[in-house]
Protein backbone atom coordinates (compact mmCIF):
# COMPACT_ATOMS: atom_id res chain seq x y z
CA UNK A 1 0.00 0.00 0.00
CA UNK A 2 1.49 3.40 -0.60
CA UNK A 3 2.23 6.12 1.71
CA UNK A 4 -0.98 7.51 3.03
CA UNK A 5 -1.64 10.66 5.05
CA UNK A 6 -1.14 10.92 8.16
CA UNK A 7 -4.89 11.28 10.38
CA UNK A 8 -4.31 10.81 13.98
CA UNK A 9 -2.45 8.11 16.85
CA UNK A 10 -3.81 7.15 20.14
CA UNK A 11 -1.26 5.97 23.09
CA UNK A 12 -2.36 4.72 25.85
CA UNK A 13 -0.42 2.66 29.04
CA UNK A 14 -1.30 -1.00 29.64
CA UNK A 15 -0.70 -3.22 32.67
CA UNK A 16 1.72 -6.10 31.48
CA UNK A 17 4.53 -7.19 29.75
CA UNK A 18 4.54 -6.52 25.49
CA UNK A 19 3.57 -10.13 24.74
CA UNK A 20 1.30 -10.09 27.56
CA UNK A 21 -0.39 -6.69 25.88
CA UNK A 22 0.09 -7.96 22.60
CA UNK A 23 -2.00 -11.13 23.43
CA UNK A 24 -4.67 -9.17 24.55
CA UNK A 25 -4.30 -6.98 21.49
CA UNK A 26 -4.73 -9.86 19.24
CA UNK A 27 -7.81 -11.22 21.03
CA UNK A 28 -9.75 -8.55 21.17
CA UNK A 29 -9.24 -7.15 17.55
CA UNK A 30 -12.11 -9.25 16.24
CA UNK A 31 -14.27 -7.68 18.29
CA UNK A 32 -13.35 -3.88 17.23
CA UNK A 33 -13.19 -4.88 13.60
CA UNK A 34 -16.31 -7.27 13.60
CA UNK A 35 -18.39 -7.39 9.98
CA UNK A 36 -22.18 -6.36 9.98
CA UNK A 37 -24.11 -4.47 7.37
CA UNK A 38 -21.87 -1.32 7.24
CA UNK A 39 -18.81 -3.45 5.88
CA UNK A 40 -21.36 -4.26 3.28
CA UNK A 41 -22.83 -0.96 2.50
CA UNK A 42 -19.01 0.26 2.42
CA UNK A 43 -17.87 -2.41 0.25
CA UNK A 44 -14.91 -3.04 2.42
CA UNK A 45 -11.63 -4.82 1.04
CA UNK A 46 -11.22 -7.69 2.34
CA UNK A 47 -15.01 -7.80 2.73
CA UNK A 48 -14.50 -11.23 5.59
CA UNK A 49 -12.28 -12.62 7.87
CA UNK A 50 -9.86 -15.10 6.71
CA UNK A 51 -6.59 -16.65 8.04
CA UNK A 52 -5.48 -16.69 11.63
CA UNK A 53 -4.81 -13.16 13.19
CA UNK A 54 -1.59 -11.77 13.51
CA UNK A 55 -0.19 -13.90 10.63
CA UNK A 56 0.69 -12.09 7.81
CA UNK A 57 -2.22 -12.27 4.75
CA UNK A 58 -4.84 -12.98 7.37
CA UNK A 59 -7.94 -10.87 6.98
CA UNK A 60 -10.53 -9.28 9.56
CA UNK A 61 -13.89 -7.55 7.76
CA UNK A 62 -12.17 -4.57 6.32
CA UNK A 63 -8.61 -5.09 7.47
CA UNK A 64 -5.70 -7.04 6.03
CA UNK A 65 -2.74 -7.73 8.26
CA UNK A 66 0.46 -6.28 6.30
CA UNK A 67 2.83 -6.92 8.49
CA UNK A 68 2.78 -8.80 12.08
CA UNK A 69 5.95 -8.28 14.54
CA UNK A 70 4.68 -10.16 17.39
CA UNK A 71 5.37 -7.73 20.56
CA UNK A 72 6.05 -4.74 18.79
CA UNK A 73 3.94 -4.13 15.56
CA UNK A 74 1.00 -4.87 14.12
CA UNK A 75 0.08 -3.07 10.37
CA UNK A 76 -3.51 -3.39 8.88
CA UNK A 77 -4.60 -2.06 5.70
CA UNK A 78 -7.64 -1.89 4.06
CA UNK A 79 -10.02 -0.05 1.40
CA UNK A 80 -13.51 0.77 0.51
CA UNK A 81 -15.85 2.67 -1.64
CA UNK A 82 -14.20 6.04 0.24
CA UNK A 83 -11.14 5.47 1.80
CA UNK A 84 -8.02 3.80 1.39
CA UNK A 85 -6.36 3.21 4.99
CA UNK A 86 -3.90 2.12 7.15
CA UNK A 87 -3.74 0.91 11.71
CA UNK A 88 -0.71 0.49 12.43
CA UNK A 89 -0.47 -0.43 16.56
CA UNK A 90 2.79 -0.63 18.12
CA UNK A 91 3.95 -1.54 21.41
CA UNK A 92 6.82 -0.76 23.58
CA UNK A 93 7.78 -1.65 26.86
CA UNK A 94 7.74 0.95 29.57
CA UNK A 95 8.76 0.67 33.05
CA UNK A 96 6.89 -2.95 33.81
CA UNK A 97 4.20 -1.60 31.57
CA UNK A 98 3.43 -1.61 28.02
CA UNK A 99 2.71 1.86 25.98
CA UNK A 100 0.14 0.96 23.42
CA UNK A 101 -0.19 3.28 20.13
CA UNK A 102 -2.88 3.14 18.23
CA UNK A 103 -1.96 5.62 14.11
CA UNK A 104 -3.92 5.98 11.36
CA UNK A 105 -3.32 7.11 7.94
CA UNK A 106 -5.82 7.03 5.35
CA UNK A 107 -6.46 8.79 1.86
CA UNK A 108 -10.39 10.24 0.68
CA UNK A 109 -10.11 10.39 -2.56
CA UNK A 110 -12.84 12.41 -4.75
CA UNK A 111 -15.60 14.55 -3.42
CA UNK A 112 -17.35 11.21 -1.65
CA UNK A 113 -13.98 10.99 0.17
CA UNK A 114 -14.27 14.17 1.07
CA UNK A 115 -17.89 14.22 3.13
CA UNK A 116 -17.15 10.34 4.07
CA UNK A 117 -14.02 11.96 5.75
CA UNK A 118 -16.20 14.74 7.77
CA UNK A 119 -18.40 12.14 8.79
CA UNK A 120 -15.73 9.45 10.38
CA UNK A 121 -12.88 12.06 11.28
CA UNK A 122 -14.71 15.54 11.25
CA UNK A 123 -17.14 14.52 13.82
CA UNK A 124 -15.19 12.45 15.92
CA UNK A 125 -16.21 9.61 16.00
CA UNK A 126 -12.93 7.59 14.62
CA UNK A 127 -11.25 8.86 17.63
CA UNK A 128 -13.96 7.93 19.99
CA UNK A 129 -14.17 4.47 18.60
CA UNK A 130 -10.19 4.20 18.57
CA UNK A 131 -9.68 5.34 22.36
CA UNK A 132 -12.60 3.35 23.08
CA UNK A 133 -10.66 0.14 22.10
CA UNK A 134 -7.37 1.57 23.35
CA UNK A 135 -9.43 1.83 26.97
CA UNK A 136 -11.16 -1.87 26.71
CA UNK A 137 -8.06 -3.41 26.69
CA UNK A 138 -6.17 -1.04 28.97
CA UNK A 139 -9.18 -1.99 31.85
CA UNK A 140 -9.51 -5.82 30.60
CA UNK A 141 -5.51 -6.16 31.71
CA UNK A 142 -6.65 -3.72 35.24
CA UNK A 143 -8.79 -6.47 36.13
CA UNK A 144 -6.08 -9.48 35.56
């Protein structure tokens, strides 16, 4: 995928060791990227899970893992009728603890791009959706 513009990252601190955080981060993915009718209406790329998650080539509904560092990086990609994009999360170990960072980068093409864009990003509700995963799994490893 090529270079795509930068839209935001989300960091938060997790309880646990980076395999620890990245197990947690692996199991709860399917849940944050689950299908439904909107991956449908979108026409997301790929349009259904596939493969095992992280392994490179496996698929959740609209995301692709690109490349899968285990501990330290996890790149998904994906497209659909608006947007071209890119979550990259990567972890790094911090004092007993595990910083967690959650960057997008994503391209709206045409004018369709553009109002899709104001819709997810303009209004906020990427980012509320993003720290809202960032904050299930920082409480999930709380309550270990």
């Amino acid at each position: 995928m090529t270079a795509l513009p930068f839209v935001d990252e989300h960091h938060v601190v997790v309880a646990g060791s980076v395999a620890q955080v990245w197990e947690r981060l692996i199991r709860l993915l399917p849940g944050f990227a689950s299908g439904g009718p909107l991956v449908h209406m979108l026409g997301t790329e790929p349009r259904y899970a596939s493969g095992t998650i992280p392994a490179e080539g496996s698929a959740l509904a609209g995301f692709k893992v690109e490349r899968s560092v285990p501990g330290q990086l996890l790149l998904l990609t994906g497209r659909h009728r608006f947007s071209r994009y890119a979550l990259t999360f990567t972890l790094t170990a911090q004092d007993g603890e595990t910083l967690l960072a959650a960057r997008t980068n994503a391209a709206f093409p045409g004018v369709l791009g553009f109002f899709y864009r104001q819709l997810v990003i303009g209004s906020g509700a990427h980012r509320v959706l993003v720290k809202r995963f960032l904050n299930q799994l920082r409480h999930e490893a709380m309550a270990r």
